[in-house]
N, C-alpha and C. Protein backbone atom coordinates (compact mmCIF):
# COMPACT_ATOMS: atom_id res chain seq x y z
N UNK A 1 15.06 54.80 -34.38
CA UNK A 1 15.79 53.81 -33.60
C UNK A 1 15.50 52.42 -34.20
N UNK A 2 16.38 51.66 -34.32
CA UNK A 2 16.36 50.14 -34.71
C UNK A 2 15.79 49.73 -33.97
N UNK A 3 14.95 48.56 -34.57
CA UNK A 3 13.94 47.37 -33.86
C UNK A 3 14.82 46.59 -32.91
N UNK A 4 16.34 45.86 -33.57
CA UNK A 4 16.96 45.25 -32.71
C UNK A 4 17.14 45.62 -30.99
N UNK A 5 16.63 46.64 -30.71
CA UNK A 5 17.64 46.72 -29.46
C UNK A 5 16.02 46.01 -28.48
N UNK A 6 14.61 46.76 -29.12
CA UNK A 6 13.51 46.74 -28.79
C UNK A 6 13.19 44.80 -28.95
N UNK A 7 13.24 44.06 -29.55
CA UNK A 7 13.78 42.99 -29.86
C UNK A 7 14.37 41.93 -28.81
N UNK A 8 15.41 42.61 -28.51
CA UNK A 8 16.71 42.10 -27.40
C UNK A 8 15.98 42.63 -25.89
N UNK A 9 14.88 42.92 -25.66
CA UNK A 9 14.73 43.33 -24.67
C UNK A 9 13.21 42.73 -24.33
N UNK A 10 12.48 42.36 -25.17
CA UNK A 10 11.61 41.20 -25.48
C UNK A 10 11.64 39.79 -25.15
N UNK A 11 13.02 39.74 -25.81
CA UNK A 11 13.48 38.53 -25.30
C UNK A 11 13.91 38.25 -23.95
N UNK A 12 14.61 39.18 -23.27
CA UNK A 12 15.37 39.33 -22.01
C UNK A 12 14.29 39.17 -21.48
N UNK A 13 13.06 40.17 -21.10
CA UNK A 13 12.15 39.49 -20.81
C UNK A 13 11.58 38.55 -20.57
N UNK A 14 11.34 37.90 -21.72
CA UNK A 14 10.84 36.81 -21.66
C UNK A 14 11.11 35.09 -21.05
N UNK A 15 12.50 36.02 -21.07
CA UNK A 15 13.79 34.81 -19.97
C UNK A 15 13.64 34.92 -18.98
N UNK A 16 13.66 36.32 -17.89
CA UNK A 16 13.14 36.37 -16.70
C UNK A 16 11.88 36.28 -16.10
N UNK A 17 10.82 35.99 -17.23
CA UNK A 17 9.63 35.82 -16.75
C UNK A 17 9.48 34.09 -16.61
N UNK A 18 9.95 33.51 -17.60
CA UNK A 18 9.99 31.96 -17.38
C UNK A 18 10.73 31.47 -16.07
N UNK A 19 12.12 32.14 -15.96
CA UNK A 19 12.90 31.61 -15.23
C UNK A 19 12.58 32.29 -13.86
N UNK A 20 11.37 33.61 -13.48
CA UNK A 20 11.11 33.36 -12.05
C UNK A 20 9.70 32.44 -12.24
N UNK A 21 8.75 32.49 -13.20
CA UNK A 21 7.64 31.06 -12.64
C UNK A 21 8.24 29.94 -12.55
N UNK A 22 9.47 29.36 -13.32
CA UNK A 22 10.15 27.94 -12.66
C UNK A 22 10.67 28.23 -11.13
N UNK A 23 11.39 29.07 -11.05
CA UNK A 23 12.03 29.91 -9.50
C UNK A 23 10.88 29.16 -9.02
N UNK A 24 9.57 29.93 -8.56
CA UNK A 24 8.27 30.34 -8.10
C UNK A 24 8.09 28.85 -8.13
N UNK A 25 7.80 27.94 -8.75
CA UNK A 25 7.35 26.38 -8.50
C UNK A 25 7.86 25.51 -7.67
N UNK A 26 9.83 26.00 -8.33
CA UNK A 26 10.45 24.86 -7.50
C UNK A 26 10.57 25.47 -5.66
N UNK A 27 10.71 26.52 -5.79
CA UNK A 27 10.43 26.77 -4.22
C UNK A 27 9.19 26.76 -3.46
N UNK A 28 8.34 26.39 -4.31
CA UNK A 28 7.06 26.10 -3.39
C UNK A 28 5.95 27.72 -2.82
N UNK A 29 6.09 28.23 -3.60
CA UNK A 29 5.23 29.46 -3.11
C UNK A 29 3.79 29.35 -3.52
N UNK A 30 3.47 28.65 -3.16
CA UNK A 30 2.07 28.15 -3.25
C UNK A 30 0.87 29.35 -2.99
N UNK A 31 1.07 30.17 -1.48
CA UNK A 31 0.24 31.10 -1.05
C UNK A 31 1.11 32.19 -1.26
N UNK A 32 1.01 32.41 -2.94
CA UNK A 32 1.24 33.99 -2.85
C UNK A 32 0.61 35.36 -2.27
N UNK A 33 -0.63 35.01 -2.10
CA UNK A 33 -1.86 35.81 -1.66
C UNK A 33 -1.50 36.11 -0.27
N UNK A 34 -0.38 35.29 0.47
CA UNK A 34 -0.14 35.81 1.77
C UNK A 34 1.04 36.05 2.34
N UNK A 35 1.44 36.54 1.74
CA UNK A 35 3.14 37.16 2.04
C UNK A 35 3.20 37.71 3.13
N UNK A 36 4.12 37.66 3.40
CA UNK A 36 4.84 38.23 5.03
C UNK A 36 5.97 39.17 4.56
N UNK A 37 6.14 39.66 5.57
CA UNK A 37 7.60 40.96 5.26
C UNK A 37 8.23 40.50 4.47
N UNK A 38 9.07 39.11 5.19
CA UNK A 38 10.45 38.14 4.16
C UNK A 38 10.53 38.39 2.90
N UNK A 39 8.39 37.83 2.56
CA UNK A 39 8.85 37.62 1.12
C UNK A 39 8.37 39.08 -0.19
N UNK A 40 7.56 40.07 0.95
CA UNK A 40 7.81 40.99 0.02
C UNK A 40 9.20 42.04 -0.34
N UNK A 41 9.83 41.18 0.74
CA UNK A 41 11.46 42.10 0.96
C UNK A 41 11.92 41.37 -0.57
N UNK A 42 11.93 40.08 -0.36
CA UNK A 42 12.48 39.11 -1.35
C UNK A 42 11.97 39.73 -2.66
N UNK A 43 10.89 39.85 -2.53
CA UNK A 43 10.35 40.03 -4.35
C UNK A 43 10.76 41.63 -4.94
N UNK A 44 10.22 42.38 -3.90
CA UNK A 44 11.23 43.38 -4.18
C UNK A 44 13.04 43.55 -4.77
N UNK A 45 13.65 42.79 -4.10
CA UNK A 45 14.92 42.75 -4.55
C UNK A 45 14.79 41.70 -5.47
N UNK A 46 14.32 41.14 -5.50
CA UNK A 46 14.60 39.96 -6.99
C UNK A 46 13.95 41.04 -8.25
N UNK A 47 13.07 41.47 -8.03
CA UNK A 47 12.52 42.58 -8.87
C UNK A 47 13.53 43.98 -9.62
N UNK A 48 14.04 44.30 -8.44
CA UNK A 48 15.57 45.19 -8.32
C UNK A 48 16.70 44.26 -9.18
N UNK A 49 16.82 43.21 -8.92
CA UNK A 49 18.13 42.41 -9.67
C UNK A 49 17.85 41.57 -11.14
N UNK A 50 16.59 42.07 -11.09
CA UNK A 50 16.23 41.79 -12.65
C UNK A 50 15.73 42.18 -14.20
N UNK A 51 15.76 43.40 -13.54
CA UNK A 51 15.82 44.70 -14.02
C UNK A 51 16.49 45.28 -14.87
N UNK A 52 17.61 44.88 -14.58
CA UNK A 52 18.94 45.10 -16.12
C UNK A 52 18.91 43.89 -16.38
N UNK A 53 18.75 42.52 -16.46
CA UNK A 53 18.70 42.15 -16.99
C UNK A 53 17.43 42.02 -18.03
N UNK A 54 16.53 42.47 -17.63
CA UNK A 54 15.09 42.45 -18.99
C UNK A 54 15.55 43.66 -19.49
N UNK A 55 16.48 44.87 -19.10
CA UNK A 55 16.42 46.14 -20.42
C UNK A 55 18.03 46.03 -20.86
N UNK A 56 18.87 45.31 -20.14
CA UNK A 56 20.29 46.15 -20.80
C UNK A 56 20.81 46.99 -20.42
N UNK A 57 21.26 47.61 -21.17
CA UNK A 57 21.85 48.85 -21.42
C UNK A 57 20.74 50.22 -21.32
N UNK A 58 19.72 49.90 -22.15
CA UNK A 58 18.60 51.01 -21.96
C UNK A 58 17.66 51.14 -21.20
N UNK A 59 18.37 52.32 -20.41
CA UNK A 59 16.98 52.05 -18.87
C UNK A 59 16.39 53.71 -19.49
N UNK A 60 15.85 53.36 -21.03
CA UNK A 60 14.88 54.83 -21.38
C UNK A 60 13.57 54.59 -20.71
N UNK A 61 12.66 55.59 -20.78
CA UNK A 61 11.55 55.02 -20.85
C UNK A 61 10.86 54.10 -21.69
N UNK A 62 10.78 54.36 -23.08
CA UNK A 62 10.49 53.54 -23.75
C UNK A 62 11.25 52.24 -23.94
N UNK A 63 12.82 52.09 -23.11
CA UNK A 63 12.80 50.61 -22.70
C UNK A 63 12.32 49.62 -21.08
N UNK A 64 11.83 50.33 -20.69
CA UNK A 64 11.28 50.17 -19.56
C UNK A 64 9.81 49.63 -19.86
N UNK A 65 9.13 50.25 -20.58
CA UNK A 65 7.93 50.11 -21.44
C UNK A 65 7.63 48.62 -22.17
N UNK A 66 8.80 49.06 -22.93
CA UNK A 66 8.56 47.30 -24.09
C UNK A 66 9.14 45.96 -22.91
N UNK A 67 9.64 46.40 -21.88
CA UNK A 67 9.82 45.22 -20.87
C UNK A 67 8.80 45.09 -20.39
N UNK A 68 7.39 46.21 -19.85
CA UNK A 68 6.45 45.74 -19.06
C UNK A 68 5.82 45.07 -20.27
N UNK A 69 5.58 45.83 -21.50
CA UNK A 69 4.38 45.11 -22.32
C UNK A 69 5.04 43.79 -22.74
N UNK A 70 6.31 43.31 -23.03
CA UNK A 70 6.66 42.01 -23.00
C UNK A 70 5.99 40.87 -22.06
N UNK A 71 6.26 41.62 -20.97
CA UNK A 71 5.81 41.05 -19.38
C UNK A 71 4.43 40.65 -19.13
N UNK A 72 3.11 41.69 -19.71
CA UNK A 72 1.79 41.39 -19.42
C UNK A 72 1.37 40.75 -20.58
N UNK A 73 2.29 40.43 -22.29
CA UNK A 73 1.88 39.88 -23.17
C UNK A 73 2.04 38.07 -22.66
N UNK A 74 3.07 38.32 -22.53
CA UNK A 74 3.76 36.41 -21.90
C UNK A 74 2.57 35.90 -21.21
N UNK A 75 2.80 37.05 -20.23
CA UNK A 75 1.60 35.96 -18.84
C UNK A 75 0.02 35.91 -19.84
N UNK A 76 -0.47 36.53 -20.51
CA UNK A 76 -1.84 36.44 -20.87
C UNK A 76 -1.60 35.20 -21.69
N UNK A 77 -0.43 35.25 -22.79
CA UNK A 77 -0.39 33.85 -23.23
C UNK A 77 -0.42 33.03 -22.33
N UNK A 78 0.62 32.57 -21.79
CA UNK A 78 0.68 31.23 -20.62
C UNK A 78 -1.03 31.38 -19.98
N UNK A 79 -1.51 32.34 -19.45
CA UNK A 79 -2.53 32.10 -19.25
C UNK A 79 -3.60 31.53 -20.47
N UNK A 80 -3.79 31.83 -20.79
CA UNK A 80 -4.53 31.36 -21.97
C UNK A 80 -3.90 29.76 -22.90
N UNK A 81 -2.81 29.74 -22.74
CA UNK A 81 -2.25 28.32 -22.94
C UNK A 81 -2.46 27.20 -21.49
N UNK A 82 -2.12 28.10 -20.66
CA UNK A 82 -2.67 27.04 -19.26
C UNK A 82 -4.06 26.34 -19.07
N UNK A 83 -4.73 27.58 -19.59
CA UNK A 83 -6.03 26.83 -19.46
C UNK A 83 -6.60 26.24 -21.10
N UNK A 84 -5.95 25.60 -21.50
CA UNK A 84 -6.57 25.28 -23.44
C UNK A 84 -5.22 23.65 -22.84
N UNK A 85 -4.55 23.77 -22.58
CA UNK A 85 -2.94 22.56 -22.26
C UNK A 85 -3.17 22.09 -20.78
N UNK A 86 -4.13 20.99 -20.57
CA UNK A 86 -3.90 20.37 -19.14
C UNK A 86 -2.62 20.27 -18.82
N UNK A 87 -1.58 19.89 -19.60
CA UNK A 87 -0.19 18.81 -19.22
C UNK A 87 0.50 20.51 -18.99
N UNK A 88 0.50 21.47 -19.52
CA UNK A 88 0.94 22.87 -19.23
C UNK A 88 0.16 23.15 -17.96
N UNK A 89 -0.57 23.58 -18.09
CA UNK A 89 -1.41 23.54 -16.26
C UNK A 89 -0.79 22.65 -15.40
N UNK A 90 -0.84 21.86 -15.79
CA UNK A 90 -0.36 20.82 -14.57
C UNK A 90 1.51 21.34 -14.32
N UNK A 91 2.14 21.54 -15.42
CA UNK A 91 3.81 22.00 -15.10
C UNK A 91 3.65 23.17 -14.54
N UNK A 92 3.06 23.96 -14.37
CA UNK A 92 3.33 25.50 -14.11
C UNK A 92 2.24 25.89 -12.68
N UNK A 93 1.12 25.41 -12.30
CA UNK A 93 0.76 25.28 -11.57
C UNK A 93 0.60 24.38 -10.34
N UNK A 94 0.18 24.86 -8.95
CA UNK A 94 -0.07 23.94 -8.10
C UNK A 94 -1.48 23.35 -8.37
N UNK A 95 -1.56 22.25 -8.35
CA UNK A 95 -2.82 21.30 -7.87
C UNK A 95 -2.95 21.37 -6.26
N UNK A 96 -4.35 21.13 -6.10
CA UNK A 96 -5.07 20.78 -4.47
C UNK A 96 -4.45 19.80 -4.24
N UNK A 97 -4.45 20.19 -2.87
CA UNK A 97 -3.94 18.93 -2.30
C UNK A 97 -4.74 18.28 -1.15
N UNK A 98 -4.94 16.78 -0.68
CA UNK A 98 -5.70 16.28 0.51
C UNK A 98 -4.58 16.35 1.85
N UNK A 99 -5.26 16.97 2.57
CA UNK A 99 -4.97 17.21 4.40
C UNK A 99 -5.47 16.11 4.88
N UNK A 100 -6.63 15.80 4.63
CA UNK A 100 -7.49 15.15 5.71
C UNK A 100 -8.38 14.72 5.00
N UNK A 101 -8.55 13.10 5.01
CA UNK A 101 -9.82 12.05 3.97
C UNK A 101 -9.75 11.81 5.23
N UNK A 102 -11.50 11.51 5.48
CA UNK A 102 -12.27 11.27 6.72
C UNK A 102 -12.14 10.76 7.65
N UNK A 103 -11.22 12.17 8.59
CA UNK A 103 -10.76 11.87 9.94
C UNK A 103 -9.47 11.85 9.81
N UNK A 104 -8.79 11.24 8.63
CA UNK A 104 -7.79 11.19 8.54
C UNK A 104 -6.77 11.93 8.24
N UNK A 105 -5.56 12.48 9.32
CA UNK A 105 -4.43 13.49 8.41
C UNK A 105 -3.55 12.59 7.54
N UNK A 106 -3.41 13.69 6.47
CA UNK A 106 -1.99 13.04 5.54
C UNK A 106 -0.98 13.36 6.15
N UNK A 107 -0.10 12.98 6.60
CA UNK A 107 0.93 13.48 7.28
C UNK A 107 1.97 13.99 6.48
N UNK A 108 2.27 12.94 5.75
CA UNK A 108 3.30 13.38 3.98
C UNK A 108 2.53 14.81 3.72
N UNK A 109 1.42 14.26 3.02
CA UNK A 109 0.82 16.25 2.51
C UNK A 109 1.38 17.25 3.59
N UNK A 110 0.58 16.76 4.98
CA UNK A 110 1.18 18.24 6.07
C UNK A 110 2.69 18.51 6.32
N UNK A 111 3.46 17.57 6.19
CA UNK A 111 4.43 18.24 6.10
C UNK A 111 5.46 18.69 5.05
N UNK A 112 5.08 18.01 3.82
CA UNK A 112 5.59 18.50 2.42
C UNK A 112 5.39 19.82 2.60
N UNK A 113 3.91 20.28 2.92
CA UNK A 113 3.39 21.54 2.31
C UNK A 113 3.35 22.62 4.10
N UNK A 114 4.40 22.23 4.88
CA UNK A 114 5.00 22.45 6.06
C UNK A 114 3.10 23.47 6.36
N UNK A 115 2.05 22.66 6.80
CA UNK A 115 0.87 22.85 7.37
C UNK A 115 1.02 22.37 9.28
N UNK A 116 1.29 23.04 10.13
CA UNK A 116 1.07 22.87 11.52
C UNK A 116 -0.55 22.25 11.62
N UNK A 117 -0.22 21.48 12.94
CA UNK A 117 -1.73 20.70 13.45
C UNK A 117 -1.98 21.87 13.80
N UNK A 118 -1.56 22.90 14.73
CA UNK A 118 -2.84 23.98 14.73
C UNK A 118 -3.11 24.91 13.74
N UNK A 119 -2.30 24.75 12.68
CA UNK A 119 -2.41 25.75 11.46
C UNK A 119 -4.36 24.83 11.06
N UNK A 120 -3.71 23.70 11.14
CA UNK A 120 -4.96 22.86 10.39
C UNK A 120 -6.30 23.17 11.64
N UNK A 121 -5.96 23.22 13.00
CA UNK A 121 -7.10 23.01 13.61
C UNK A 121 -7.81 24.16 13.89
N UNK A 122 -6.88 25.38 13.04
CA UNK A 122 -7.50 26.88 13.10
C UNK A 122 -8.83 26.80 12.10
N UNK A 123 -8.36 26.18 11.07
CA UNK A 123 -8.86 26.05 9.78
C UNK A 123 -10.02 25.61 9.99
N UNK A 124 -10.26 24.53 11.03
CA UNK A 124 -11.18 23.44 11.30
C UNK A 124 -12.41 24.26 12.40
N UNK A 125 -11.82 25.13 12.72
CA UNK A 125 -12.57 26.16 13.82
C UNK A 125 -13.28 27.03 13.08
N UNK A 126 -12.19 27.80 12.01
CA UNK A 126 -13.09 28.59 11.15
C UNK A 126 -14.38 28.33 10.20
N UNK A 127 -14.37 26.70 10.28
CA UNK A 127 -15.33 26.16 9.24
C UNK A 127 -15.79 25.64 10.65
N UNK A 128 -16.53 25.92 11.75
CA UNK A 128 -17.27 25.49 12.90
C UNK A 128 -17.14 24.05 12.99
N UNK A 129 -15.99 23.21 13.50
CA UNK A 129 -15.59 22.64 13.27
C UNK A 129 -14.99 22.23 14.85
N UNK A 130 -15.17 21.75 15.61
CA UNK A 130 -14.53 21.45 16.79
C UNK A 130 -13.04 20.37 16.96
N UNK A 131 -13.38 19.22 16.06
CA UNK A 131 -11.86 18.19 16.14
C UNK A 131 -11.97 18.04 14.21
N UNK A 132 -10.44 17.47 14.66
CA UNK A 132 -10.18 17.16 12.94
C UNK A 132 -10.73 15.67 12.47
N UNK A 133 -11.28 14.91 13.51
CA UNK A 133 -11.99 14.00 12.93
C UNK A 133 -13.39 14.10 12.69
N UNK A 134 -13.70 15.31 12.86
CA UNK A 134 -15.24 16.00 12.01
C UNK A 134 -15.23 16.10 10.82
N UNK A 135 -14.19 15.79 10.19
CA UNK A 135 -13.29 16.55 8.78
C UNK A 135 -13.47 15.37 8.03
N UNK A 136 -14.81 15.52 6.76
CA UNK A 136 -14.52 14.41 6.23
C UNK A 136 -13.61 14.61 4.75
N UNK A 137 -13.47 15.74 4.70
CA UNK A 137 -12.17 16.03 3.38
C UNK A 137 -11.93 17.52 4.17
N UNK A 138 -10.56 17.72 3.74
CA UNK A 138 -9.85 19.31 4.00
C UNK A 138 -8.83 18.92 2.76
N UNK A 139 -8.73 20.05 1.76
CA UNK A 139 -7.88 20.63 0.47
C UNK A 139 -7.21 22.15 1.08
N UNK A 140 -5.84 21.71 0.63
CA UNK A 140 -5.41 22.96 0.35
C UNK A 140 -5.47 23.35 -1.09
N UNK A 141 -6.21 24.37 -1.44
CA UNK A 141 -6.56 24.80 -2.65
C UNK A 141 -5.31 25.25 -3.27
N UNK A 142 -5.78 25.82 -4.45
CA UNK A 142 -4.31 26.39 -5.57
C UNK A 142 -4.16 27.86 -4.77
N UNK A 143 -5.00 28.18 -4.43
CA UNK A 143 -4.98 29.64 -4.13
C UNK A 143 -4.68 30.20 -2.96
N UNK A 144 -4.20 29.08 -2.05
CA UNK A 144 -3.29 29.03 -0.48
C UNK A 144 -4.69 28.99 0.14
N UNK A 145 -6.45 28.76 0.38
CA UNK A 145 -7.06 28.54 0.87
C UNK A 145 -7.32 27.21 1.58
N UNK A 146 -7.82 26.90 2.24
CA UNK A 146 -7.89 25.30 3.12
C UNK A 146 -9.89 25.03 3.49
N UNK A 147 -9.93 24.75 2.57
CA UNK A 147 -11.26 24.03 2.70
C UNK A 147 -11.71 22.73 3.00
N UNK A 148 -13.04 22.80 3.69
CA UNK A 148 -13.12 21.86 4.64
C UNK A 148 -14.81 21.06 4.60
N UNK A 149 -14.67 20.41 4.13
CA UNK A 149 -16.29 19.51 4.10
C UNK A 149 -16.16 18.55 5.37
N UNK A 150 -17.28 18.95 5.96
CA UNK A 150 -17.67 17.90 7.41
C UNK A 150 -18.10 16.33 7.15
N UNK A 151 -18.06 15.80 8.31
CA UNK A 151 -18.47 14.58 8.16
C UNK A 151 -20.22 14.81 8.42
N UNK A 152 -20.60 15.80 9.03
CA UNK A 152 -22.35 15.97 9.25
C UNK A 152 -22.75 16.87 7.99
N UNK A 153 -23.88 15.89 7.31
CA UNK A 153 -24.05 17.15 6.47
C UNK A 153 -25.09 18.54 6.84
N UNK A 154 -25.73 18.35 8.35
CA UNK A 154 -25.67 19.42 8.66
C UNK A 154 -24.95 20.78 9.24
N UNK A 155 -24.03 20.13 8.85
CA UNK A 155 -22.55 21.11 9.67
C UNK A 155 -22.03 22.10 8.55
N UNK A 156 -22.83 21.94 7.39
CA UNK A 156 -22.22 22.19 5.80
C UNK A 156 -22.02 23.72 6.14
N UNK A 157 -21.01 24.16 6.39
CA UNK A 157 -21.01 26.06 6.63
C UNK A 157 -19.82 26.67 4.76
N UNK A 158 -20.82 27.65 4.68
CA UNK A 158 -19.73 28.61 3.97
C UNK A 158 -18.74 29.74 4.00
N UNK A 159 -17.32 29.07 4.87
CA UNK A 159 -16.42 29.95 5.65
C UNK A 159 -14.84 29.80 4.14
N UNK A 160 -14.60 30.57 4.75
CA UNK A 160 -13.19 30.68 3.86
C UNK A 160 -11.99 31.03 4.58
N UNK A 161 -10.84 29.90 5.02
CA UNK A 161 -10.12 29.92 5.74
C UNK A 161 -8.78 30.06 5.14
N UNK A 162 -7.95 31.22 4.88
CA UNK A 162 -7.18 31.74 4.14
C UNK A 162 -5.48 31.16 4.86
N UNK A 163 -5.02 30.33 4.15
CA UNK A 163 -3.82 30.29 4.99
C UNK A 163 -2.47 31.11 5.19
N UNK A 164 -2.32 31.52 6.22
CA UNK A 164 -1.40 32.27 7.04
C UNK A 164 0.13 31.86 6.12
N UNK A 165 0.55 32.60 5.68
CA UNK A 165 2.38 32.16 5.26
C UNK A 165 3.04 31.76 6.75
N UNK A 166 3.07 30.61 7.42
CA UNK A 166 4.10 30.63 8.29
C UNK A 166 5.01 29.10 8.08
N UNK A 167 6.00 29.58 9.19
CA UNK A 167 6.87 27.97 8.99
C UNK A 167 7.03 27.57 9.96
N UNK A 168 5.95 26.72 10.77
CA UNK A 168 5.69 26.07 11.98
C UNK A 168 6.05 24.54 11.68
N UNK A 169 7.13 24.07 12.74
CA UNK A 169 7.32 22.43 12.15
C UNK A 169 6.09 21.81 12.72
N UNK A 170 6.42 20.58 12.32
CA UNK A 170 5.46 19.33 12.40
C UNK A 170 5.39 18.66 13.94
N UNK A 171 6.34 18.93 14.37
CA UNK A 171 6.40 18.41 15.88
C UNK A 171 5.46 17.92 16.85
N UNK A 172 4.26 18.69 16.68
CA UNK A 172 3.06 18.40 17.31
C UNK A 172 1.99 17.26 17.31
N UNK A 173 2.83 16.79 15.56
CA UNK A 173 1.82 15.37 15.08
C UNK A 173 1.86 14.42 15.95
């Protein structure tokens, strides 16, 4: 069998892998780690509808194959370019973000990154934490986590408060 077809399917690949991490940025999926039904329904069918397009015509096994190994070669690069390329890290990934400088909510951050006051004051509980002006920094991490340094430094606890995928408005601010 000719290289070309193996080739053309490399590439196809490699188009749908760029064009769902841009997808993936510009919509904001920040906490992949916590999917809800919606979005494993979603990834599933985006998964389903992209499918002929990374093989074509050949849904052999062995084109099914050179699409996954296309697939886990890309990401190890980008990985490995993400972390060697700040200015690449910085396009393709989320940065932390500030909730709360001491005492203070961002309100812009909480609702860009659509965070509920009780989403935040769960957070603030789980790190033994009674009000949000105990809070002398809270980050939402890259990794959809919400960490929380007190204003006492005997209050210093090591909790890990995982955030919930929901879409609670802001209303409450």
């Amino acid at each position: 069998m000719a290289l070309y077809p193996y080739f053309d399917i490399i590439l196809r690949s490699v188009a749908v892998y760029f064009f769902m991490t841009i997808a993936l940025r510009i919509f904001g999926k920040k906490e992949l780690s916590q999917l809800n039904t919606a979005d494993i329904i979603l990834i599933l069918l985006i998964s389903n509808s992209v499918q002929n397009a990374m093989v074509g015509p050949d849904t052999s096994l062995s084109g099914g194959l050179i699409a996954a190994l296309a697939l886990f070669i890309i990401n190890f690069i980008i990985k490995k370019l993400t972390r060697k390329y700040k200015g690449l890290n910085n396009l393709l990934l989320d940065k932390p973000e500030i909730l709360i400088h001491n005492g203070k909510l961002d309100f812009k951050a909480l609702s860009k990154l659509d965070i509920s006051h009780e989403e935040l004051k769960e957070a603030a509980r789980e790190h033994g934490l009674e009000h949000l002006t105990d809070i002398k920094l809270a980050m939402l991490e890259i990794d959809g986590t919400i960490s929380i340094i007190s204003q006492d430094k005997k209050d210093l606890k090591q909790t890990h408060y995982k955030r919930k995928h929901n879409r609670k408005n802001l209303q409450n601010f």
